[in-house]
Protein backbone atom coordinates (compact mmCIF):
# COMPACT_ATOMS: atom_id res chain seq x y z
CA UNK A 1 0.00 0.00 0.00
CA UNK A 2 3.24 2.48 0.52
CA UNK A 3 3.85 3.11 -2.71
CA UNK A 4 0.46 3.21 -4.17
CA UNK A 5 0.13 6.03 -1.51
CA UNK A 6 4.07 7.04 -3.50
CA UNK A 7 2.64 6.96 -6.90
CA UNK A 8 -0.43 9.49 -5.58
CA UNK A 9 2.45 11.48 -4.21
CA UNK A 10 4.30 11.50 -7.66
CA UNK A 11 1.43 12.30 -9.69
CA UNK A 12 0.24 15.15 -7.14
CA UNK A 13 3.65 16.41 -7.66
CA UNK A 14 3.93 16.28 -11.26
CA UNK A 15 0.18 18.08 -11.20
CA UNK A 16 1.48 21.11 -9.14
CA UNK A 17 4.62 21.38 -10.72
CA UNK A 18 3.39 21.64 -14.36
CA UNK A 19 0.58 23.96 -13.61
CA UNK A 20 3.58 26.03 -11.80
CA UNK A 21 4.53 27.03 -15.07
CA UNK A 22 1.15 28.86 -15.38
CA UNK A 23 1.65 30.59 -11.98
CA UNK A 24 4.26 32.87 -13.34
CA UNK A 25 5.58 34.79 -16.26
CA UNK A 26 3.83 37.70 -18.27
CA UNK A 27 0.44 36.27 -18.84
CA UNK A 28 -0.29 34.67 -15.08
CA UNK A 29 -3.17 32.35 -14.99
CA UNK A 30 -5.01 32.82 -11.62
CA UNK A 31 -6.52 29.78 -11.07
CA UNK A 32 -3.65 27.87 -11.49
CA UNK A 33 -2.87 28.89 -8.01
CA UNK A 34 -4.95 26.45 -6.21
CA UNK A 35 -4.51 23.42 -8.25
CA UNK A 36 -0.11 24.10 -7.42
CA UNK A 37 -1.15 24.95 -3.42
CA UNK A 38 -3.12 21.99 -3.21
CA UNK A 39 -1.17 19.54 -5.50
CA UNK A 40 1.77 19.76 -2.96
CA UNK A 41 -0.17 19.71 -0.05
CA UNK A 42 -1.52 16.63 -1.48
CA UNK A 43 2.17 15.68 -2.43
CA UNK A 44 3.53 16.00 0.47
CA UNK A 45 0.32 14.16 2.48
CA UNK A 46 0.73 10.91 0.39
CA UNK A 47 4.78 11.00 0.54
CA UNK A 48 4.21 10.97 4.26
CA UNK A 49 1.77 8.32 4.25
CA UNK A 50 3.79 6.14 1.96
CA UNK A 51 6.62 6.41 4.67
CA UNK A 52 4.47 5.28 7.33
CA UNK A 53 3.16 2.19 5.18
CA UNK A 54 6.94 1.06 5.17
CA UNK A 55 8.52 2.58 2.12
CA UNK A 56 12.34 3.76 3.49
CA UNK A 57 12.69 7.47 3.38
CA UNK A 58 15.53 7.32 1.08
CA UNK A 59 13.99 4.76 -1.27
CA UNK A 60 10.65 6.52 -1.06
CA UNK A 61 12.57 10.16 -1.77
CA UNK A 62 14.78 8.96 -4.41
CA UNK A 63 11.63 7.14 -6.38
CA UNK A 64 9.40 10.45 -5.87
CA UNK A 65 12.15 13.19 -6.93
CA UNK A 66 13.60 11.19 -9.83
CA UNK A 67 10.17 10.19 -11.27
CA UNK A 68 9.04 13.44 -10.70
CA UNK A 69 11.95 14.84 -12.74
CA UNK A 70 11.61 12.46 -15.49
CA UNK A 71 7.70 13.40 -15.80
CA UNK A 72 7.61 16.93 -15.63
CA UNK A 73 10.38 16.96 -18.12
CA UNK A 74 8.01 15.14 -20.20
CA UNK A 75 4.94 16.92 -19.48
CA UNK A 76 7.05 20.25 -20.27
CA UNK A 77 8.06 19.05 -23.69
CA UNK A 78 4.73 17.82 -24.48
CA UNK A 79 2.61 20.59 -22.92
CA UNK A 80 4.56 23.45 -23.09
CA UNK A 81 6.82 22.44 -26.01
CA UNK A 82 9.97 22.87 -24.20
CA UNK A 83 13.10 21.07 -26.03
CA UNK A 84 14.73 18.24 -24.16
CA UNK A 85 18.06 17.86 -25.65
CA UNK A 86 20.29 14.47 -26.00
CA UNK A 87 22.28 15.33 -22.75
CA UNK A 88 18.80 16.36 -20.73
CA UNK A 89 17.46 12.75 -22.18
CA UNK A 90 20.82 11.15 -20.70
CA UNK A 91 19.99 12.67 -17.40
CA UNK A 92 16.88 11.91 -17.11
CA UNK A 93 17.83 7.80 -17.68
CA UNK A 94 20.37 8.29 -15.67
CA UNK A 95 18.42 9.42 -12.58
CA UNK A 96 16.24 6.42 -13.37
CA UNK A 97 18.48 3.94 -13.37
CA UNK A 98 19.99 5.40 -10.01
CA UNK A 99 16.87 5.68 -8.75
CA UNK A 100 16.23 1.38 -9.51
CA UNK A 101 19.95 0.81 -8.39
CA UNK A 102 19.32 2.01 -4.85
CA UNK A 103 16.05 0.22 -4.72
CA UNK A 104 17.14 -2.97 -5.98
CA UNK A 105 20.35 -3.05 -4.03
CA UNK A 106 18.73 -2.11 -0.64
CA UNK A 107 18.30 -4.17 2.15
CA UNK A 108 15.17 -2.56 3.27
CA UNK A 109 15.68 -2.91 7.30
CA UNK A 110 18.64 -5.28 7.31
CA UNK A 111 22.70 -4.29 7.73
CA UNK A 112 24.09 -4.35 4.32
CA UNK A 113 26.95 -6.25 3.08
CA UNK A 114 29.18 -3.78 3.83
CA UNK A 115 28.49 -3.47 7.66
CA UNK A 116 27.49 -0.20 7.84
CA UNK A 117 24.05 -0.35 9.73
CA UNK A 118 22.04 2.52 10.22
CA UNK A 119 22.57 4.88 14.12
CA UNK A 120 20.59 4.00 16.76
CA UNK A 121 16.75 5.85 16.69
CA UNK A 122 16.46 9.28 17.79
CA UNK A 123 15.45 9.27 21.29
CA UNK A 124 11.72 10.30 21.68
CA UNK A 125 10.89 13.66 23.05
């Protein structure tokens, strides 16, 4: 259920962000206003949810920023017909395949192979 409530986040994101572009410049569209204020609100809601359904933070962060990259990148082009050149395309796969590297490779909870295992919890106030 964590990342269903991740892929809500990612779309909310992607939402807010595109109609961003409509927030500013010389002709500003109003009512685009909203849709970004609530969009992240809504982001932001559903990233935190996601978290507490089990998705680690940096998995969870990693997936949500890179895919939200990748997508407004694409809405832009499409939408807005912004250019996405050869080296923004390379980015953009690169961040990807990061972004599957660290979830693939992850232990989720358990010491990796190296050792390293995460600090003890914060103490609660």
């Amino acid at each position: 259920m964590g990342y269903i409530y991740l892929a809500g986040a990612i779309v909310a994101e992607v939402i807010a962000t595109s109609f961003l572009k409509l927030t500013s410049g010389e002709r500003v569209v109003w009512w685009a206003f909203p849709i970004v204020v609530v969009g992240y609100i809504a982001a932001f809601s559903l990233l935190s949810l996601s978290l507490g359904r089990g998705v680690p933070l940096g998995t969870a962060y990693g997936i949500w920023a890179g895919m939200g990259v990748a997508l407004v990148a694409g809405v832009s082009w499409l939408v807005f017909g912004e250019t996405l050149t050869i080296g923004q395309l390379v980015g953009i796969a690169l961040i990807i395949a990061g972004v599957a590297l660290v979830e693939l490779t992850g232990e989720h909870g358990a010491a990796t192979a190296s050792g390293l295992s995460a600090p003890a919890a914060l103490p609660k106030a």
